[in-house]
Protein backbone atom coordinates (compact mmCIF):
# COMPACT_ATOMS: atom_id res chain seq x y z
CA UNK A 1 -12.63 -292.18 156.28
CA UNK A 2 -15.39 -290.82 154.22
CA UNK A 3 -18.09 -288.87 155.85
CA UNK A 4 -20.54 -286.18 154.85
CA UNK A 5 -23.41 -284.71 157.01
CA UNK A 6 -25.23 -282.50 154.91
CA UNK A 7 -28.13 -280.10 154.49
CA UNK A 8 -30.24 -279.41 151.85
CA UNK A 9 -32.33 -276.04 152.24
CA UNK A 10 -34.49 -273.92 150.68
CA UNK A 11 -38.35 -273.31 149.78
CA UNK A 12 -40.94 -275.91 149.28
CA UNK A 13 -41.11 -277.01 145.66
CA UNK A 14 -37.38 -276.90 144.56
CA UNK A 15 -37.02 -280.18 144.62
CA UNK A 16 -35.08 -279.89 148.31
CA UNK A 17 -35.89 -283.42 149.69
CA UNK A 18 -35.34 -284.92 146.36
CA UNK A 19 -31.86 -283.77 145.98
CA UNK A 20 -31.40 -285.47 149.13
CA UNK A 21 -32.99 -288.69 148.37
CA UNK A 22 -30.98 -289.42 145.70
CA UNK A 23 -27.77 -288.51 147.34
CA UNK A 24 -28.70 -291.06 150.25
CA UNK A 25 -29.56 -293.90 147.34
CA UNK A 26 -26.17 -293.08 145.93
CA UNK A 27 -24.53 -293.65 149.35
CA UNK A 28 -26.51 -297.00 149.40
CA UNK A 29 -24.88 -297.72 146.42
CA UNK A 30 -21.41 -296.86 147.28
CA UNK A 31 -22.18 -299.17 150.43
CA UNK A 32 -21.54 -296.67 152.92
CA UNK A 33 -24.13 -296.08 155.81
CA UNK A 34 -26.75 -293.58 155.52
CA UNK A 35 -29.32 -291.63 156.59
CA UNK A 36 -32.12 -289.45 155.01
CA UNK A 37 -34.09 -286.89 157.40
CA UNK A 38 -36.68 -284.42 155.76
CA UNK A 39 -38.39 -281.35 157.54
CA UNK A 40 -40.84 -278.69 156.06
CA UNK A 41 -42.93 -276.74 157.66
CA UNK A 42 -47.13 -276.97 157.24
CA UNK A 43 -46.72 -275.06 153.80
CA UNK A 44 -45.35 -277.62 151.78
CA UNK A 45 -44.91 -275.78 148.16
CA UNK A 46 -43.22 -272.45 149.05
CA UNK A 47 -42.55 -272.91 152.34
CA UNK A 48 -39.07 -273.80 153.75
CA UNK A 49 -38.32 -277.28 153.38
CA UNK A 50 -34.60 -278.77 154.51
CA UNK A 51 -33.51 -282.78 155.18
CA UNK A 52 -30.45 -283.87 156.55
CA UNK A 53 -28.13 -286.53 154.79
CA UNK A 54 -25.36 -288.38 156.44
CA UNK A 55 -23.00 -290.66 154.44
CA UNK A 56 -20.19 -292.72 156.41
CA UNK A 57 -18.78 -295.60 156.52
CA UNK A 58 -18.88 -295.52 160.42
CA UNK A 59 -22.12 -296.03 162.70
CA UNK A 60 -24.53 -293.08 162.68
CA UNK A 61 -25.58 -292.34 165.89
CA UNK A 62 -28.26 -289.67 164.74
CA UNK A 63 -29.99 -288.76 161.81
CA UNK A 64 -30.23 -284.89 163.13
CA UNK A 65 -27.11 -282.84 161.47
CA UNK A 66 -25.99 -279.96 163.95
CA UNK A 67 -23.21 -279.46 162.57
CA UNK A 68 -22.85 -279.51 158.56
CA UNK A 69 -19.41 -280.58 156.22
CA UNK A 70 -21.81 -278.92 153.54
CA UNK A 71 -24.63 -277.28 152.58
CA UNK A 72 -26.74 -276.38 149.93
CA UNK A 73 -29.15 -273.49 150.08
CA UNK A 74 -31.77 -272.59 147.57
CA UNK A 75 -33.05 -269.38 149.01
CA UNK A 76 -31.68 -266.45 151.00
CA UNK A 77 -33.78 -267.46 154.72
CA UNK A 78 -31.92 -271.11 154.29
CA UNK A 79 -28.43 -269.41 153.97
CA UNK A 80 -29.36 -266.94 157.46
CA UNK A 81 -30.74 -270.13 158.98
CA UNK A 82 -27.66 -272.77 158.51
CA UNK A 83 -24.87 -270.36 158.00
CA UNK A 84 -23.98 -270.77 161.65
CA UNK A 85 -24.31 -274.56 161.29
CA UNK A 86 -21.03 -275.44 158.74
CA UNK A 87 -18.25 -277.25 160.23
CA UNK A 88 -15.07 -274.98 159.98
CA UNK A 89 -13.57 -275.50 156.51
CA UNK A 90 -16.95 -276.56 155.40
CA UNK A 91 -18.82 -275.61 152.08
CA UNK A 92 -21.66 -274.07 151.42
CA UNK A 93 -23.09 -274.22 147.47
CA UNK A 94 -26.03 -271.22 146.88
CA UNK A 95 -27.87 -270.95 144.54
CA UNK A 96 -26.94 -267.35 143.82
CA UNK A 97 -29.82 -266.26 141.53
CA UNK A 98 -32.36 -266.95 144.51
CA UNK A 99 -29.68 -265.88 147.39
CA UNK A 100 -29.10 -262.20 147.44
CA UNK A 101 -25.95 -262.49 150.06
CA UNK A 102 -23.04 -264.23 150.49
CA UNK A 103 -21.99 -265.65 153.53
CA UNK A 104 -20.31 -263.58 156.12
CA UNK A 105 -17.82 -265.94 157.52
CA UNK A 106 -14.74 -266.80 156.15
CA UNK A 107 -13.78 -269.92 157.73
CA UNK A 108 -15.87 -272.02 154.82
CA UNK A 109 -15.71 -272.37 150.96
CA UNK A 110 -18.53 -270.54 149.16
CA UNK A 111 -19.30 -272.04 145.79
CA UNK A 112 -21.98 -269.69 144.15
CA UNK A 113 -24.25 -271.01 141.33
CA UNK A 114 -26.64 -269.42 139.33
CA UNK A 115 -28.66 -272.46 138.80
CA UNK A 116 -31.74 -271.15 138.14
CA UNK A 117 -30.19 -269.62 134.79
CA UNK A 118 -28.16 -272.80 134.25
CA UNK A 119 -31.79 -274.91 134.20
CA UNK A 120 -33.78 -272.60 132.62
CA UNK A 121 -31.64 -273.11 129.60
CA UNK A 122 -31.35 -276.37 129.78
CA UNK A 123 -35.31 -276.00 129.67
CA UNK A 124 -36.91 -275.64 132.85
CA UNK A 125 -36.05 -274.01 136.24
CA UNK A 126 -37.43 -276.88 137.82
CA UNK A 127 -34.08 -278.90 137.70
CA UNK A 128 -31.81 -276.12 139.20
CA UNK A 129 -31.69 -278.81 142.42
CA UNK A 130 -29.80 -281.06 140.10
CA UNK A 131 -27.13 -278.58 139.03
CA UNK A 132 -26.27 -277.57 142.88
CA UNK A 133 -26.54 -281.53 143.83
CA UNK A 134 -24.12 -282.22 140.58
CA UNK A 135 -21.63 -279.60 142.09
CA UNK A 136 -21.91 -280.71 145.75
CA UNK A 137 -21.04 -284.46 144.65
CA UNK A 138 -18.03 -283.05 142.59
CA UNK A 139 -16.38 -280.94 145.17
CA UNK A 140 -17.39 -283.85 147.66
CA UNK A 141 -16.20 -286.84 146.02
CA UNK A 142 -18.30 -288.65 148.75
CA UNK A 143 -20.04 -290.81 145.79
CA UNK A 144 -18.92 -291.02 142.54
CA UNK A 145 -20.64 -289.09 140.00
CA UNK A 146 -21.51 -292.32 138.39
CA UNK A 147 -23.04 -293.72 141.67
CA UNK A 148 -25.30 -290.49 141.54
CA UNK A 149 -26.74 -291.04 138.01
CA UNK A 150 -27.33 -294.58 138.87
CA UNK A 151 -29.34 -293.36 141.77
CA UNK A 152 -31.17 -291.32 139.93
CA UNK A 153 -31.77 -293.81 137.08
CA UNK A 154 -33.19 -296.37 139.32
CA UNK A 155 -35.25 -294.15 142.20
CA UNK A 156 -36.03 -291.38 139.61
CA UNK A 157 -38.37 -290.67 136.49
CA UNK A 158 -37.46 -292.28 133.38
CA UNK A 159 -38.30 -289.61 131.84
CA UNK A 160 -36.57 -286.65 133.65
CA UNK A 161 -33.11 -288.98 133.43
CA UNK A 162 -31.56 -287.32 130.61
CA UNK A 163 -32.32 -283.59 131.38
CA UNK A 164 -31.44 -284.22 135.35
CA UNK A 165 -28.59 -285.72 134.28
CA UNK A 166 -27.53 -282.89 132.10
CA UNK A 167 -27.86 -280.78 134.85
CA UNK A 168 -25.78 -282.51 137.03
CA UNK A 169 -23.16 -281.87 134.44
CA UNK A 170 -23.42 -278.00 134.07
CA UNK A 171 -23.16 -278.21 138.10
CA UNK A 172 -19.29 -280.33 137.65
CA UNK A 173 -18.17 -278.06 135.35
CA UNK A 174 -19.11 -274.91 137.60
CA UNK A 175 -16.67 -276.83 140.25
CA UNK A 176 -13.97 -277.60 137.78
């Protein structure tokens, strides 16, 4: 059976709900039964923003994730606010230039990224999302990486394809 229920946390701005959108297009793609749930608080742009993603091929009964296979954090309050929420045996992927801890329990797989680096080489911070999202699909195998650039060739910008999709590349080879 393949199932995810995921969140995606961290501050307004990162790109948070994106990485989440295309994820759910991807399951779309991959025919498997999805749903998309974002949340932010009145800030918008630096404030926290997280949504909820769950990919199965059974019936969804609720689009609210209590408890997470995985999640990606972007910023040290996301990692104290849904530490407590991943499944035993779950995964968590920081972003470990913004998160200055590591989690405390060690019942789940920790993959630590410094994607902020990783994008600002590439050329701009501002696709640091893809990297993590590019590692979380890896170590998830719950779309194809193919089915990923596909979503983001047909719900993205033309324009960001090519460095978003070198992104999601640097983010694979962190997990290999």
């Amino acid at each position: 059976m393949a199932s995810q229920q995921i969140i995606f946390a961290g501050f307004g701005g990162q790109g948070i709900l994106s990485m989440g959108k295309f994820l759910a297009y991807a399951g779309m793609d991959a025919n498997l039964n999805v749903s998309w749930l974002p949340s932010y608080g009145p800030e918008m742009r630096g404030g926290t923003a997280n949504c909820s993603v769950i990919l199965t091929d059974e019936g969804i009964g609720s689009p609210i994730v209590t408890k997470a296979d995985s999640v990606v954090v972007m910023n040290r309050p996301s990692l104290d606010k849904f530490e407590d929420t991943i499944e035993p045996n779950g995964l968590v992927i920081i972003d470990s230039d913004l998160v200055d801890r590591v989690p405390e329990r060690k019942d789940i797989e920790v993959i630590a990224i410094p994607a902020q680096t990783i994008a600002e080489e590439l050329g701009t911070k501002t696709i640091a999302n893809m990297v993590l999202l590019g590692a979380l699909v890896k170590k998830t195998g719950i779309v194809s990486i193919e089915e990923l650039l596909e979503s983001l060739r047909a719900h993205g910008k033309e324009k960001f394809f090519e460095m978003n999709k070198k992104a999601i590349e640097k983010g694979i080879e962190y997990v290999k």
